[in-house]
N, C-alpha and C. Protein backbone atom coordinates (compact mmCIF):
# COMPACT_ATOMS: atom_id res chain seq x y z
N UNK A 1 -9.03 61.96 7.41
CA UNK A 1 -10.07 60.95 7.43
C UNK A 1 -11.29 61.48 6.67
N UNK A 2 -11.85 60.86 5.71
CA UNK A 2 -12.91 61.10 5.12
C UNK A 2 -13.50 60.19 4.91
N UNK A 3 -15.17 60.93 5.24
CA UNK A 3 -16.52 60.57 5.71
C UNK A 3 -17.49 60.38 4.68
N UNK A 4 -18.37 59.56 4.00
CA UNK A 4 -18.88 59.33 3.15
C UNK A 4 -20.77 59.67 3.33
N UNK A 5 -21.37 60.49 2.74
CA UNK A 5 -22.27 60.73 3.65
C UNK A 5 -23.17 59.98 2.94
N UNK A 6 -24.43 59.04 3.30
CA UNK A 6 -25.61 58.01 3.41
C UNK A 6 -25.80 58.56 2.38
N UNK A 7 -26.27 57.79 1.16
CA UNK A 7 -27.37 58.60 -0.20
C UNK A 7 -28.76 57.60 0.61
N UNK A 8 -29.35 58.47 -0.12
CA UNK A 8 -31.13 58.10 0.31
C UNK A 8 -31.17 57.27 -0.38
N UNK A 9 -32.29 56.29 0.22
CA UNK A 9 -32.67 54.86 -0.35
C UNK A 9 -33.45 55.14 -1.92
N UNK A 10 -34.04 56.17 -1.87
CA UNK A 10 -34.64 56.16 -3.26
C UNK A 10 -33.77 56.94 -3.97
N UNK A 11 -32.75 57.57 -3.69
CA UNK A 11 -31.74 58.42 -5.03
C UNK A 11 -31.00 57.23 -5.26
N UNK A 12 -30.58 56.28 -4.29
CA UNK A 12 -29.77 55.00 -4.83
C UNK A 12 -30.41 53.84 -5.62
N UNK A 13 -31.89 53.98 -5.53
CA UNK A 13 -32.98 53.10 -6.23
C UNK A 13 -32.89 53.64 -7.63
N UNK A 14 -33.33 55.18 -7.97
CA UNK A 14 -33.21 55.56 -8.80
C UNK A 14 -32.12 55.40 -10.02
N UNK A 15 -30.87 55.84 -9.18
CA UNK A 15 -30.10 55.75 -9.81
C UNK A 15 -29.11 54.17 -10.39
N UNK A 16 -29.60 53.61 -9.01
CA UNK A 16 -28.89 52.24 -9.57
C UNK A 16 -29.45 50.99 -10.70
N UNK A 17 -31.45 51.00 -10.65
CA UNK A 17 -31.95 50.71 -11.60
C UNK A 17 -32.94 51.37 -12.42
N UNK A 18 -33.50 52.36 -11.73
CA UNK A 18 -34.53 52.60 -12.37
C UNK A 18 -34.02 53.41 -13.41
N UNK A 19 -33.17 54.12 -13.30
CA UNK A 19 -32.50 55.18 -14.60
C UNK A 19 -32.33 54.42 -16.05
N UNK A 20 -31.15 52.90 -15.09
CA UNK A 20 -31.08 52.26 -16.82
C UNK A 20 -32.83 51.71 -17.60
N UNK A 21 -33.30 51.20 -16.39
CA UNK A 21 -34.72 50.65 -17.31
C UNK A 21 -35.55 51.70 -17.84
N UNK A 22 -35.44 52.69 -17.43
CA UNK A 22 -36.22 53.98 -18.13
C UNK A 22 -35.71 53.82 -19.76
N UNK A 23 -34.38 54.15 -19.74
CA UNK A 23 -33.72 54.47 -20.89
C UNK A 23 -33.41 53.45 -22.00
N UNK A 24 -33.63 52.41 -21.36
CA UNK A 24 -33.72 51.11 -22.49
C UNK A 24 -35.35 51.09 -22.27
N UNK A 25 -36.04 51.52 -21.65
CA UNK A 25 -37.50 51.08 -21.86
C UNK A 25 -38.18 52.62 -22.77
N UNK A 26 -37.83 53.07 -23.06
CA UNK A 26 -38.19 54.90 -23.88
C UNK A 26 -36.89 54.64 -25.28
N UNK A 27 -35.71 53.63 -25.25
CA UNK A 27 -34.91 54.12 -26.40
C UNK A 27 -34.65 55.53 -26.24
N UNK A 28 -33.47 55.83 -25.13
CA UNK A 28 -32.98 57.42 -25.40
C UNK A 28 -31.97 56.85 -25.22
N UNK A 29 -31.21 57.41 -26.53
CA UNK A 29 -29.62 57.96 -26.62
C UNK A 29 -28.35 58.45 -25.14
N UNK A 30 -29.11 59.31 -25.10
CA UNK A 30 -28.17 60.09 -23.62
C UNK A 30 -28.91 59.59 -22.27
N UNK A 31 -28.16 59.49 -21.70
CA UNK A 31 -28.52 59.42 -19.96
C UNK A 31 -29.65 60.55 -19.96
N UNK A 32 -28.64 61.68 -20.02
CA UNK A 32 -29.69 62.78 -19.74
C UNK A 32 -30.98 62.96 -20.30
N UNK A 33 -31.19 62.15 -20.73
CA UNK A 33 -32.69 62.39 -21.44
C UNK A 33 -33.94 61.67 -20.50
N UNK A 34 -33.28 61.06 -19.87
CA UNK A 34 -33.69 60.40 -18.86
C UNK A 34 -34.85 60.87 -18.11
N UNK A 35 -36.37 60.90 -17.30
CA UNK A 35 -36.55 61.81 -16.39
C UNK A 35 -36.18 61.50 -15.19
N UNK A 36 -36.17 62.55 -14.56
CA UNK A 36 -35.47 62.45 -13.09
C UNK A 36 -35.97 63.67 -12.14
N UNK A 37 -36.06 63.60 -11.13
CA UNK A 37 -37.13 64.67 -10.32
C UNK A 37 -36.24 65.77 -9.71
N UNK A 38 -36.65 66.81 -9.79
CA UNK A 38 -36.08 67.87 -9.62
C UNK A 38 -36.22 68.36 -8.59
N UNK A 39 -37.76 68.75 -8.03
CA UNK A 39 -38.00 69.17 -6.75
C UNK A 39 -39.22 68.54 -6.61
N UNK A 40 -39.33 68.99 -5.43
CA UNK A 40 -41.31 68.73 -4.67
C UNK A 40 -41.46 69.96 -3.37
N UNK A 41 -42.85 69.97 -4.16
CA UNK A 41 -43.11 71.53 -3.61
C UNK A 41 -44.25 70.94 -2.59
N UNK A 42 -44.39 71.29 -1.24
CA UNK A 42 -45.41 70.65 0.07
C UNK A 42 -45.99 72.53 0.09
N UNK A 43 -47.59 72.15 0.18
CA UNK A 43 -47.86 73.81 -0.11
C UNK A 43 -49.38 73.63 0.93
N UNK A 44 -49.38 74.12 1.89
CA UNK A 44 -50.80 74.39 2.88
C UNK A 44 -51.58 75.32 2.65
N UNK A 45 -52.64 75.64 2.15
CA UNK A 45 -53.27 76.86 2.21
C UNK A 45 -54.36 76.69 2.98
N UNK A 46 -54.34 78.11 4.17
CA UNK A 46 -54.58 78.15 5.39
C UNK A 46 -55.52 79.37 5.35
N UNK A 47 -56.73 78.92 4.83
CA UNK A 47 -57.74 80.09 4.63
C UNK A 47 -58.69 80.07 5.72
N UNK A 48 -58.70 79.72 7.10
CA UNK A 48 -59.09 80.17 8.46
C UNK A 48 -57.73 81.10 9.13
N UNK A 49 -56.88 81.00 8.57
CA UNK A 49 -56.08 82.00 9.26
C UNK A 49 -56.24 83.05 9.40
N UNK A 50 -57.22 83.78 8.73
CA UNK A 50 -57.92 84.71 8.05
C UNK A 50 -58.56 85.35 9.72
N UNK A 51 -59.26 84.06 10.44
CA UNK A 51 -59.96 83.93 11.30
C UNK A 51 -59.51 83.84 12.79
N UNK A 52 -58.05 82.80 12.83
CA UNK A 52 -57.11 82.39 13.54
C UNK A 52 -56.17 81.99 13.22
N UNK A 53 -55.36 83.47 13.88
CA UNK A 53 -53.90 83.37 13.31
C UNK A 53 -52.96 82.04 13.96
N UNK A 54 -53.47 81.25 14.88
CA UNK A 54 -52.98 80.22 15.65
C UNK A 54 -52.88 79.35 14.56
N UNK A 55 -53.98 79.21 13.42
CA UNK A 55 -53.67 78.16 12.55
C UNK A 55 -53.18 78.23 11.72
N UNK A 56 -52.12 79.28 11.30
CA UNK A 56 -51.15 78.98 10.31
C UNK A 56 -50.07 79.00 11.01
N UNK A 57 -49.92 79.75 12.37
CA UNK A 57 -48.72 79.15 13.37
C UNK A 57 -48.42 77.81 13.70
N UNK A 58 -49.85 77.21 13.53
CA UNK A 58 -49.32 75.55 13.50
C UNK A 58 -49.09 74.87 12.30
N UNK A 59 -49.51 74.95 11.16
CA UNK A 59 -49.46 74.61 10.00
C UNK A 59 -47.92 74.94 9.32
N UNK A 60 -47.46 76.15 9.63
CA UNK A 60 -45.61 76.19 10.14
C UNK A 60 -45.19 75.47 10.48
N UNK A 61 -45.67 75.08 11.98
CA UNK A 61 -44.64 74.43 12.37
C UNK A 61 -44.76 72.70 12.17
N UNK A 62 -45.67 72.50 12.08
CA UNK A 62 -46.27 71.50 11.78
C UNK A 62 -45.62 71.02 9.87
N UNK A 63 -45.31 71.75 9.02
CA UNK A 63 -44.67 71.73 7.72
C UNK A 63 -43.17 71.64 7.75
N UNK A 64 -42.93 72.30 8.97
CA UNK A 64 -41.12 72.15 9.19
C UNK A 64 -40.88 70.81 9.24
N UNK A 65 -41.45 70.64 10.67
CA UNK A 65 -41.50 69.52 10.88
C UNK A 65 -41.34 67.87 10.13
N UNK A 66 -42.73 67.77 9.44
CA UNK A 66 -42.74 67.27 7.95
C UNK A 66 -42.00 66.99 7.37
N UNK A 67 -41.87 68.08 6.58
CA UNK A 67 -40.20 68.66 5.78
C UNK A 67 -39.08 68.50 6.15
N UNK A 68 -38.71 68.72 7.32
CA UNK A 68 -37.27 68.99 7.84
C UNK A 68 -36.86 70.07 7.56
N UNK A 69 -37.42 71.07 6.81
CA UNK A 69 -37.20 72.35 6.28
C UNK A 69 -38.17 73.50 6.83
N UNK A 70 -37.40 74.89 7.06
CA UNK A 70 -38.22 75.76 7.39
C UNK A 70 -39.01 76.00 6.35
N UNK A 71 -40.65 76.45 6.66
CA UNK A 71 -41.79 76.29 5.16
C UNK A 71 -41.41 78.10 5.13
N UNK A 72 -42.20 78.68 4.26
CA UNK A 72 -42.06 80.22 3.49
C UNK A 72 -43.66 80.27 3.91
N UNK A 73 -43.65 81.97 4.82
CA UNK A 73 -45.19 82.27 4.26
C UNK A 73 -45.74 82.70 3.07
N UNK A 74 -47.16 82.46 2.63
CA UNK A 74 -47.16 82.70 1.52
C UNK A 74 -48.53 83.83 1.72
N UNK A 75 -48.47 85.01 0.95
CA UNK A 75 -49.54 86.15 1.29
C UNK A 75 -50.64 86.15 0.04
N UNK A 76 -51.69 86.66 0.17
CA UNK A 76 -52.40 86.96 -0.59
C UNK A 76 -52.07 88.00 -1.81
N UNK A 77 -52.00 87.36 -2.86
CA UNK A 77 -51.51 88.57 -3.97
C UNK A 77 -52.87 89.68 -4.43
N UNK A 78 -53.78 89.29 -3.75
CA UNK A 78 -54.83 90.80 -4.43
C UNK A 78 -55.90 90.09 -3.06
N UNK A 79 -56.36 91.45 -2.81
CA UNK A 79 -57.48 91.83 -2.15
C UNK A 79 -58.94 90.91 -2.96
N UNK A 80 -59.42 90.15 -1.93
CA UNK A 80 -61.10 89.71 -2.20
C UNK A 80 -61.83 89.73 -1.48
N UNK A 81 -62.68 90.77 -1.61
CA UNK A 81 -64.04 91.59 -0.69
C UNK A 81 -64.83 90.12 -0.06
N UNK A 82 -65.27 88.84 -1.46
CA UNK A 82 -66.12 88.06 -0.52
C UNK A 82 -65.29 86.88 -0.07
N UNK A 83 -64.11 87.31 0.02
CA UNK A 83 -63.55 86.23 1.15
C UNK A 83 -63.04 87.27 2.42
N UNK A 84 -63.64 88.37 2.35
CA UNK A 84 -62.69 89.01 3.59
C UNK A 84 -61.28 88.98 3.60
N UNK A 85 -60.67 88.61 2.15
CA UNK A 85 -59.26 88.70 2.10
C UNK A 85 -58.46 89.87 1.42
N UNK A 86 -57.33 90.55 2.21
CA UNK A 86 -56.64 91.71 1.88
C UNK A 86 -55.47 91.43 1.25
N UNK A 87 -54.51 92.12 0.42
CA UNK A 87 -53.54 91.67 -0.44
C UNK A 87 -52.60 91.99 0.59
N UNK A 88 -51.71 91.18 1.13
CA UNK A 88 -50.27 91.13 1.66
C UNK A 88 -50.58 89.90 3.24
N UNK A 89 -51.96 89.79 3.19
CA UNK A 89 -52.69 88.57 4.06
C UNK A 89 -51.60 87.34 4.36
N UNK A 90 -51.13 86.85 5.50
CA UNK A 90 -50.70 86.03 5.10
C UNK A 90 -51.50 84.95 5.35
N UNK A 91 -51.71 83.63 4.19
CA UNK A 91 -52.96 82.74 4.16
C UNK A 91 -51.72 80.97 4.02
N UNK A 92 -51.26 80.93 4.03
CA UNK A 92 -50.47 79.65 3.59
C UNK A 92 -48.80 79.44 3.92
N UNK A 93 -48.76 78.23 3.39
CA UNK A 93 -47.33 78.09 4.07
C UNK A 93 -46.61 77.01 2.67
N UNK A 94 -45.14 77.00 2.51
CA UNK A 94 -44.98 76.42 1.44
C UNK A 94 -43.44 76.14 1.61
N UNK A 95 -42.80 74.64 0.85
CA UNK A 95 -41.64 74.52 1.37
C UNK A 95 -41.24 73.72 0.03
N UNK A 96 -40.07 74.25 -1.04
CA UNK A 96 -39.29 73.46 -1.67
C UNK A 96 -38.48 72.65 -1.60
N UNK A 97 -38.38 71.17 -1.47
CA UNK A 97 -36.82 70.50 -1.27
C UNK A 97 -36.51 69.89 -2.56
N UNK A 98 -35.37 69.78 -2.08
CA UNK A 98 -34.50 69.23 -3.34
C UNK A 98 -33.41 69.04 -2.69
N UNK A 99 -32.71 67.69 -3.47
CA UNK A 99 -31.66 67.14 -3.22
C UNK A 99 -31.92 65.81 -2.20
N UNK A 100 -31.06 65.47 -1.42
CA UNK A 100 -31.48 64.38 -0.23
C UNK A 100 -32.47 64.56 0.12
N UNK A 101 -33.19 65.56 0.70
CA UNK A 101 -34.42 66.00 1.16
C UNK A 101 -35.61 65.39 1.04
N UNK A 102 -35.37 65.60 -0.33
CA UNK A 102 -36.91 65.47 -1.55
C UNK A 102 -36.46 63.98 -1.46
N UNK A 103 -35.97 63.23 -1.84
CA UNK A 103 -35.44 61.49 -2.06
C UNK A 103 -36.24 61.21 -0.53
N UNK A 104 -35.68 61.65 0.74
CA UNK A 104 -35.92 61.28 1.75
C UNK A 104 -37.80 61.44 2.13
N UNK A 105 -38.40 62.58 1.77
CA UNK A 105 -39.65 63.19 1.77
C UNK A 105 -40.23 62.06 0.59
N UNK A 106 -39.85 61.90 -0.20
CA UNK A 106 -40.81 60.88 -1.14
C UNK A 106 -40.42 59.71 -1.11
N UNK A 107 -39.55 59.28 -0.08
CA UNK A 107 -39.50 57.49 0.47
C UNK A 107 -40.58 57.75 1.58
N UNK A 108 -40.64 58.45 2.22
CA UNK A 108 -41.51 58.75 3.38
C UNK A 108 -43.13 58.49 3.02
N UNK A 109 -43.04 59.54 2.10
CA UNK A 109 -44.70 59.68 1.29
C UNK A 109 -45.24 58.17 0.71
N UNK A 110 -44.30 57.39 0.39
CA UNK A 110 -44.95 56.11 -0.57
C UNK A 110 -44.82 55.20 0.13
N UNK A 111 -44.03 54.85 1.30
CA UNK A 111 -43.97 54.01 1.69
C UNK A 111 -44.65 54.11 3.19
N UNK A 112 -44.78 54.97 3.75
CA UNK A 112 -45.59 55.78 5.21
C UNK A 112 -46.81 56.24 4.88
N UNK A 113 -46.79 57.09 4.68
CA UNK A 113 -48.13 58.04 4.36
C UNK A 113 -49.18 57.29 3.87
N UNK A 114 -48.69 57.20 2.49
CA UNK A 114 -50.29 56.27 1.71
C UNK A 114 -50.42 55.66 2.02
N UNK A 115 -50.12 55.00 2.59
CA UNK A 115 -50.71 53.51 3.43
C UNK A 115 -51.59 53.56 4.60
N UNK A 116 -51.35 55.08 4.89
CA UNK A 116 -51.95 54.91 6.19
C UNK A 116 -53.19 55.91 5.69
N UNK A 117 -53.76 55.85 4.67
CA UNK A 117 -55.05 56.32 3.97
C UNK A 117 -55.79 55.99 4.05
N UNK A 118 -56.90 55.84 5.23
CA UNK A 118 -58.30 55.54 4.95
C UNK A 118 -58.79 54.98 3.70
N UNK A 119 -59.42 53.78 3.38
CA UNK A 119 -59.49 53.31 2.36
C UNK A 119 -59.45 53.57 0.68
N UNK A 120 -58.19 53.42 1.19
CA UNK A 120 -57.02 53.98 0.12
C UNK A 120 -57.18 52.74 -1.08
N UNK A 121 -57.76 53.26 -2.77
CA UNK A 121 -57.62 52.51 -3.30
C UNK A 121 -56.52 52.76 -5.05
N UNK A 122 -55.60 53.50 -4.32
CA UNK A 122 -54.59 54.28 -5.67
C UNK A 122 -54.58 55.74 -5.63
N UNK A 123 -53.75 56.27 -6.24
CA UNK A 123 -53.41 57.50 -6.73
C UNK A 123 -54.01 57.27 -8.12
N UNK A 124 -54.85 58.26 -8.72
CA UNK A 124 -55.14 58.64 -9.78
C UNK A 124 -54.06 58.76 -10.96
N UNK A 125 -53.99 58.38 -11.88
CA UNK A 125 -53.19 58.65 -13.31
C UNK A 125 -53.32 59.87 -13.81
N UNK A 126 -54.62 60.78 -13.47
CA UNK A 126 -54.72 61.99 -14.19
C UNK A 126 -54.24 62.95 -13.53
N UNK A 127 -53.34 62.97 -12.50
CA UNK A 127 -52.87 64.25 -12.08
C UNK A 127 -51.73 64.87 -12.50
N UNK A 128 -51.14 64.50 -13.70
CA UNK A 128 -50.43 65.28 -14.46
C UNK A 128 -50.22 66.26 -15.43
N UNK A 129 -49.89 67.21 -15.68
CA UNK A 129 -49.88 68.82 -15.89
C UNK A 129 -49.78 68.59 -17.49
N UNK A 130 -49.23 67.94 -18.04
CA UNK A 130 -49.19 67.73 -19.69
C UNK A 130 -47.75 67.96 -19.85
N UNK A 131 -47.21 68.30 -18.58
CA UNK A 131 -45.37 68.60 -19.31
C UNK A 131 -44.84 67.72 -18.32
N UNK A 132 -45.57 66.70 -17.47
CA UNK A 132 -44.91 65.78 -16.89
C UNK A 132 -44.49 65.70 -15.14
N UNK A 133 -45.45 67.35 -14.43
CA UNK A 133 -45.02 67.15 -13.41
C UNK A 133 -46.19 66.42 -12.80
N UNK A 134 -46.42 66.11 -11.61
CA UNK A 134 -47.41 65.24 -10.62
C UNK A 134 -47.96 66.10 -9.81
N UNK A 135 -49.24 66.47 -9.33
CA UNK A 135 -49.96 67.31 -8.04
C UNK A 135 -50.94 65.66 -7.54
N UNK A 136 -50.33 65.73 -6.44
CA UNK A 136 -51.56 65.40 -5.53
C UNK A 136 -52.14 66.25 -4.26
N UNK A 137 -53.05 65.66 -3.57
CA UNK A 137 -53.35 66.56 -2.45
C UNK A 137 -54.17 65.29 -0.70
N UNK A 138 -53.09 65.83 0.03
CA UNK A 138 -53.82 64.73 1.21
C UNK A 138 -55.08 65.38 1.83
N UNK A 139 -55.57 64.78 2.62
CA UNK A 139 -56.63 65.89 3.39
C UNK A 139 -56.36 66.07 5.01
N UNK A 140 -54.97 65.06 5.37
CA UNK A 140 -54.50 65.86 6.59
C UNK A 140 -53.28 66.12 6.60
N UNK A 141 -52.78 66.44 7.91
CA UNK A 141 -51.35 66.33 7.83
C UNK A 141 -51.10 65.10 9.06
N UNK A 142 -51.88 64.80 9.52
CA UNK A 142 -51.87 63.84 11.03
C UNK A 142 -51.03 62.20 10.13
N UNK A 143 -51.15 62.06 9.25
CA UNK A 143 -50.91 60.72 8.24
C UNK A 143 -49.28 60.57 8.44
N UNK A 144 -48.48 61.76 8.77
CA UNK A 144 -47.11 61.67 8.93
C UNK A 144 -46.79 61.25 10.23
N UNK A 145 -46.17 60.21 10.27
CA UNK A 145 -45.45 59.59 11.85
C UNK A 145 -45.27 60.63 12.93
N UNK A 146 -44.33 61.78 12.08
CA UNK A 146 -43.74 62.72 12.57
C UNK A 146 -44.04 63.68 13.42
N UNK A 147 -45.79 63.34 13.52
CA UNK A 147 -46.35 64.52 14.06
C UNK A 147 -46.91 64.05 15.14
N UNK A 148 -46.48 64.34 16.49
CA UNK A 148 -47.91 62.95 17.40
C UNK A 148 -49.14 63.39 17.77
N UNK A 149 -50.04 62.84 17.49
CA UNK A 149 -51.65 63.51 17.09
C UNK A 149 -52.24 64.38 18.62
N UNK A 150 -51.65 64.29 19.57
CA UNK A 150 -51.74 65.18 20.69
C UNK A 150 -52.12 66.21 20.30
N UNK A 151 -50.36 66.51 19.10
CA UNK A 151 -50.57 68.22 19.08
C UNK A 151 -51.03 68.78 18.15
N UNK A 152 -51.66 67.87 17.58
CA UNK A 152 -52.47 68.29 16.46
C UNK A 152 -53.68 69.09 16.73
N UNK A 153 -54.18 70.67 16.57
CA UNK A 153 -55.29 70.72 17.21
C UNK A 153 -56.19 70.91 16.33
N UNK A 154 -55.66 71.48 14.93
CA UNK A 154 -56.71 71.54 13.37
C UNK A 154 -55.97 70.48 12.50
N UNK A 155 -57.33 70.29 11.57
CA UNK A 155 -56.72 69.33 10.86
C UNK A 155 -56.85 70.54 9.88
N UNK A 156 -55.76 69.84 9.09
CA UNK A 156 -55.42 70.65 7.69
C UNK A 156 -54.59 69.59 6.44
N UNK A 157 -55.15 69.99 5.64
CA UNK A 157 -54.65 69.20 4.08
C UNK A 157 -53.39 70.13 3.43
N UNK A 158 -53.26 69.03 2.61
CA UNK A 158 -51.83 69.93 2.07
C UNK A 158 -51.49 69.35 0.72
N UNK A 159 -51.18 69.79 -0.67
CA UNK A 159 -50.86 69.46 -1.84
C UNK A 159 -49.35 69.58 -1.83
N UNK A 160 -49.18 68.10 -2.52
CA UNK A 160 -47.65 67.96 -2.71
C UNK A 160 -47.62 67.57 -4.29
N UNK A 161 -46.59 68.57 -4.83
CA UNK A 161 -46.41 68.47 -6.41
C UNK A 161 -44.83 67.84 -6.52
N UNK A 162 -44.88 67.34 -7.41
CA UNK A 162 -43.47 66.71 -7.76
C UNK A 162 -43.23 66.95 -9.32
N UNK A 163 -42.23 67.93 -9.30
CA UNK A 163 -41.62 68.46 -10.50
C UNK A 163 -40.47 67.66 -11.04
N UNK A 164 -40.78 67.07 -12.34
CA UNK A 164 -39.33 66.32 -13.33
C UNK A 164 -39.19 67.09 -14.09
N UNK A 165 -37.84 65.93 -14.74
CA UNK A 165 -37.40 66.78 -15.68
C UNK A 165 -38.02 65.77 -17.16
N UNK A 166 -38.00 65.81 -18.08
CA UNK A 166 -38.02 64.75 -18.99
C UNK A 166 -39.64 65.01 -19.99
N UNK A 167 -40.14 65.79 -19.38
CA UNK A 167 -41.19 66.88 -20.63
C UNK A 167 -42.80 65.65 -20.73
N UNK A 168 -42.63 64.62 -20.79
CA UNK A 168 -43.31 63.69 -20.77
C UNK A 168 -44.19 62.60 -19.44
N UNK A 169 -45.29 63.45 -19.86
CA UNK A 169 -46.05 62.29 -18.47
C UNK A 169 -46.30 60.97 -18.44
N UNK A 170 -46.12 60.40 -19.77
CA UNK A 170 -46.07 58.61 -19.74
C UNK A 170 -44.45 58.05 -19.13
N UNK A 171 -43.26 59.01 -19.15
CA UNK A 171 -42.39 58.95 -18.83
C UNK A 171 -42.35 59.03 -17.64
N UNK A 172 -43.08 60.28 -17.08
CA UNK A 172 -42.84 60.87 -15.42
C UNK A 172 -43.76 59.66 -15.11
N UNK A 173 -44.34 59.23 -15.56
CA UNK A 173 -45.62 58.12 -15.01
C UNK A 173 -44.88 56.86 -14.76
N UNK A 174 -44.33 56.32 -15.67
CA UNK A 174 -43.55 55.28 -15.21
C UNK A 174 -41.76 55.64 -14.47
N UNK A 175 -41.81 56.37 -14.62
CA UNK A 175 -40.74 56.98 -13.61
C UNK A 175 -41.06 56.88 -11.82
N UNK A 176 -42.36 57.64 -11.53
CA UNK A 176 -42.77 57.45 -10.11
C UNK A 176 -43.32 55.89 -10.02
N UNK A 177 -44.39 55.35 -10.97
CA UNK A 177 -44.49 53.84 -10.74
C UNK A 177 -42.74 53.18 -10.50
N UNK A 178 -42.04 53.14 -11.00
CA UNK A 178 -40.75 52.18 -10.61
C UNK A 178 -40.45 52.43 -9.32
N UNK A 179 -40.52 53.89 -8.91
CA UNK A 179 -40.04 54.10 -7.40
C UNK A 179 -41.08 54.21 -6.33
N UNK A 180 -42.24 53.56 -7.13
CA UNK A 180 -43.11 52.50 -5.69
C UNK A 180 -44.49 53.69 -6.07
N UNK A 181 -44.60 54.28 -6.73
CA UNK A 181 -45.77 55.10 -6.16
C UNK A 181 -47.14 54.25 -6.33
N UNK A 182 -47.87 53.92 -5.47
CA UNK A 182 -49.19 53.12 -6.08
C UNK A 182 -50.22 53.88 -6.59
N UNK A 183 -50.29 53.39 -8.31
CA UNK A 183 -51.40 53.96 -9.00
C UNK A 183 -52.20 53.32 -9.45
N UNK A 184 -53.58 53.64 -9.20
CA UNK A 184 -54.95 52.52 -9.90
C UNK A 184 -54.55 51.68 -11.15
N UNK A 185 -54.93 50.73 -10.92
CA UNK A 185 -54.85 50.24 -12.65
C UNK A 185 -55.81 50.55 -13.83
């Protein structure tokens, strides 16, 4: 007996229209030329931890959570006298997905999250790197369903980057616009 396992609503979006209209809307030859998202990186940096180590213990668990993925600590790579920070510090927390994951994490983000933004009027157009990937940044983490605001006891922000493939940010731009992202006009 074999079991067919669920594709995510946005890898089946992707792939069922948005791929062909990319590629008749750019004129590329190959599929593969296509862009298409590779990963997304969810990254906390937790510079009271410094102060209280409780708050990057929650910002852990609080990112798993999120994610569905265990996050990575992330340490200070050099010593800075006027932040009181030592090199091997650990200050942040950081989690790559890819595959179902990431599809599932960025149906979540566009269709959950931003919406529930305090007068939320777009995502900016300029947050792209020049080779086509996306950084934004929230200012909590409480915006995710996932978390119930009980146990929330710091608030903390968190930058989420979304890495393509396809070299081009008018491409990656209308790539995330097709799969719902709302951007200013």
């Amino acid at each position: 007996m074999t079991t067919t396992a669920i594709q995510p609503r946005m890898r089946e979006l992707y792939a069922g229209t948005v791929r062909t209209k990319l590629r008749e809307q750019f004129k590329l030859p190959n599929i593969h030329q296509v862009p298409g998202l590779r990963k997304i990186t969810v990254n906390m940096g937790v510079g009271k931890a410094l102060e209280n180590r409780k708050r990057l213990d929650q910002a852990l668990e609080h990112l798993g959570v999120i994610t569905g993925q265990k996050p990575k600590v992330c340490s200070a790579r050099r010593s800075e006298a006027s932040f009181k920070l030592r090199e091997g510090q650990a200050i942040g927390a950081k989690v790559d997905l890819r595959g179902p994951r990431m599809y599932e994490f960025l149906d979540r983000l566009i269709s959950v999250v931003i919406p529930r933004i305090r007068d939320f009027r777009g995502i900016s157009r300029d947050s792209f790197d020049g080779r086509g990937n996306f950084s934004m940044g929230l200012s909590e983490q409480s915006l995710f369903p996932e978390l119930p605001l009980d146990k929330v006891e710091f608030t903390q922000g968190m930058d989420i980057t979304i890495v393509m493939s396809g070299g081009s940010d008018e491409m990656s731009l209308q790539l995330l616009s097709e799969l719902g992202m709302p951007f200013k006009r």
